[in-house]
Structure formats: C-alpha cells, structure tokens
C-alpha atoms as a PDB file:
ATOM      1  CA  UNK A   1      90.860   4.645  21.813  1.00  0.00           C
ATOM      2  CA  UNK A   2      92.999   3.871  25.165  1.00  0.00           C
ATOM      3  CA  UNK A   3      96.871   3.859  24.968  1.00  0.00           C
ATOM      4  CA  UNK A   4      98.921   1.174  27.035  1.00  0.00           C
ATOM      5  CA  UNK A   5     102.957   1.540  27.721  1.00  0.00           C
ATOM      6  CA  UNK A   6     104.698  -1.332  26.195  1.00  0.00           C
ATOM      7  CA  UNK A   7     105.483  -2.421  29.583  1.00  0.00           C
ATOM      8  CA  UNK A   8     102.176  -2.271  30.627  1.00  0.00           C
ATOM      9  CA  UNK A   9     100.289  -3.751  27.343  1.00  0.00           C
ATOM     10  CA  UNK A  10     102.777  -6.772  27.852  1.00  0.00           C
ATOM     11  CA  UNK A  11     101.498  -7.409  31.389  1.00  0.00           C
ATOM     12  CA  UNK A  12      97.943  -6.891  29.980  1.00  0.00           C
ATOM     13  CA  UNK A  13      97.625  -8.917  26.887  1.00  0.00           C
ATOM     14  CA  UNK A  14      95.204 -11.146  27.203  1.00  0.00           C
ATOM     15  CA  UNK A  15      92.544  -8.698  28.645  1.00  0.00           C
ATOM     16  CA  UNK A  16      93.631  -6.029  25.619  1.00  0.00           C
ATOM     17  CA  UNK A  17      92.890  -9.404  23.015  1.00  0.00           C
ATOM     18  CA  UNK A  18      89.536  -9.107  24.664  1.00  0.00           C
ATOM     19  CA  UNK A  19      89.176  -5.730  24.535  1.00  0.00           C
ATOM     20  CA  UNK A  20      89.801  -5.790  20.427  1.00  0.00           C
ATOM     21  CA  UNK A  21      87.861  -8.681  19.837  1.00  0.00           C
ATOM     22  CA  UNK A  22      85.007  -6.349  20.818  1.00  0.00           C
ATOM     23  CA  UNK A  23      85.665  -3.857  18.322  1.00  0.00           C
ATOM     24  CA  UNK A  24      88.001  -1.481  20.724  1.00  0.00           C
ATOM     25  CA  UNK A  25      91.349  -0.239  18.856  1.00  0.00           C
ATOM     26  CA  UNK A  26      94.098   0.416  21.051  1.00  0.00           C
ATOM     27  CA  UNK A  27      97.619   2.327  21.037  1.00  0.00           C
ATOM     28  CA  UNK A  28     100.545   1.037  22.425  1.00  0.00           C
ATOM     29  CA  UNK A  29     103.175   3.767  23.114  1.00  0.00           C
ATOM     30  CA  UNK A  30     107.298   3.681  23.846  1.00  0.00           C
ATOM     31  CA  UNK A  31     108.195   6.491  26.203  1.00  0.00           C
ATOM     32  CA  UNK A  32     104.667   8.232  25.571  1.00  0.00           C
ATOM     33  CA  UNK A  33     105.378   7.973  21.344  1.00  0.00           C
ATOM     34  CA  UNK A  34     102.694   6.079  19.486  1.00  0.00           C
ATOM     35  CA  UNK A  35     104.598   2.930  17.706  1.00  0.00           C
ATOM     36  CA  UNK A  36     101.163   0.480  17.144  1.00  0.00           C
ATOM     37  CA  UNK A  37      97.634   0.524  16.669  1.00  0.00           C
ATOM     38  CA  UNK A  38      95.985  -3.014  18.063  1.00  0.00           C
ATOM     39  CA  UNK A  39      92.853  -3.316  15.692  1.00  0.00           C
ATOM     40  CA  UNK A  40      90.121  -6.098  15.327  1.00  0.00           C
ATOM     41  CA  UNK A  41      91.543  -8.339  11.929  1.00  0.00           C
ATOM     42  CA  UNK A  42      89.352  -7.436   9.000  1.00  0.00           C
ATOM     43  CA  UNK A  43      89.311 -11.297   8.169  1.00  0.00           C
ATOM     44  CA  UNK A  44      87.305 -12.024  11.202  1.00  0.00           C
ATOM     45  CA  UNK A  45      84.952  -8.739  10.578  1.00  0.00           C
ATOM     46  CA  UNK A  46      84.556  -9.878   6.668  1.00  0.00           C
ATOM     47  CA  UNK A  47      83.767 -13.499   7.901  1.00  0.00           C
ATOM     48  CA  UNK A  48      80.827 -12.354  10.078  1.00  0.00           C
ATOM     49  CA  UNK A  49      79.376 -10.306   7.416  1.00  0.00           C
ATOM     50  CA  UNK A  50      79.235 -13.019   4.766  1.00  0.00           C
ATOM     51  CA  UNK A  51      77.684 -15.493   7.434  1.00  0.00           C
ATOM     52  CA  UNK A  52      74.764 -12.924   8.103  1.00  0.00           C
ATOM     53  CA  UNK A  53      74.360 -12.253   4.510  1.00  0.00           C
ATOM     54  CA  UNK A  54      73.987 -15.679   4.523  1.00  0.00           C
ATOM     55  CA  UNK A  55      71.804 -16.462   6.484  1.00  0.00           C
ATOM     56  CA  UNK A  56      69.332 -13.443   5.413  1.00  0.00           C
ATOM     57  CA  UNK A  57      69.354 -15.343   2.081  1.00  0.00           C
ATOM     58  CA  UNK A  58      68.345 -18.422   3.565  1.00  0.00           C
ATOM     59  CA  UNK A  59      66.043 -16.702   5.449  1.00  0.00           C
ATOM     60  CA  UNK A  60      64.176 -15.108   2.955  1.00  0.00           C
ATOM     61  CA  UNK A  61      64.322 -18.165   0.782  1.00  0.00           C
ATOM     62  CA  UNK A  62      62.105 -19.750   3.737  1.00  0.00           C
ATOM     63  CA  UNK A  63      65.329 -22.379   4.105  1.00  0.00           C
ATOM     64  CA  UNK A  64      65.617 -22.441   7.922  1.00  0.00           C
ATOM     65  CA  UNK A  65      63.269 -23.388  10.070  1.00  0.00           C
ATOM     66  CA  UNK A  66      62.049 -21.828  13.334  1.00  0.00           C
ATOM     67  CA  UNK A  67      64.284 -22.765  15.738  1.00  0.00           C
ATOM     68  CA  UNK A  68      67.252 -21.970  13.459  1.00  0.00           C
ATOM     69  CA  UNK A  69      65.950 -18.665  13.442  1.00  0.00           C
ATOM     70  CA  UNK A  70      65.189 -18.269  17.088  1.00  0.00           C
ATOM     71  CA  UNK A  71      68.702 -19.585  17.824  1.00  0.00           C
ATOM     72  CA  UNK A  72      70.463 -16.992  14.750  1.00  0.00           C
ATOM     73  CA  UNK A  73      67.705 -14.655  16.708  1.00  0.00           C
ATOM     74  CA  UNK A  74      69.493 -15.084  19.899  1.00  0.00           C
ATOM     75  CA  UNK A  75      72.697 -14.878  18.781  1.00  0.00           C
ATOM     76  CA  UNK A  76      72.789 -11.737  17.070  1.00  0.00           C
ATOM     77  CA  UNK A  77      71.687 -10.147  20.725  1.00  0.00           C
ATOM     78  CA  UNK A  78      75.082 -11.109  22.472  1.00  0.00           C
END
C-alpha cells in the first residue's frame, strides 16, 4: 500500500483511480497522519463475481457456444 500527501493525491487523481481499479489500496495522509484509505468498491468486486459464477453455470449447462467461450476465455486473461 503507497501513501500520497493530500496535495499530491489531488494532483494525481486520475492515475490513483487507475491504480485502485486494479485492486491497489492507497493512503492519503495530512502532514504525514493517515486520514483515508482509497479502496476498490466492493459493489464492483461483488458484480464480477456473480458474472463469472454465471457464466460457469452456463458453461457447464453446455449454454454458450464456442466462441462465447473463447471470447469469456480471453477476457479473463487481461
């Protein structure tokens, strides 16, 4: 876990939204005192998981056909 100034996380927002969107937490400190944790949204983490559960179901039920599962395939390796 990395921990940004206010000052500096402020300048650097949109690259630290990146940066949590791929599962990094991050600190932001006032005057070198922790004061907030920056932490991918659950929501967005739950979401995912039901949509692979998903489509394991389907998969097993023999629902998708091959290119859906080449392109799920490909997916999953991003």
């Amino acid at each position: 876990m990395r921990a940004y100034g206010v000052h500096e996380a402020k300048t650097k927002l949109a690259d630290l939204i990146k940066r949590i969107q791929q599962g990094e937490r991050i600190t932001i400190t006032n005057r070198d005192a922790p004061v907030a944790d920056l932490v991918p949204s659950a929501s967005g983490t739950e979401q995912q998981t039901l949509d692979a559960i998903a489509a394991i179901k389907n998969a097993r039920a023999g629902t998708i056909t091959h290119a859906e599962f080449v392109a799920m395939h490909a997916k999953g390796r991003r």
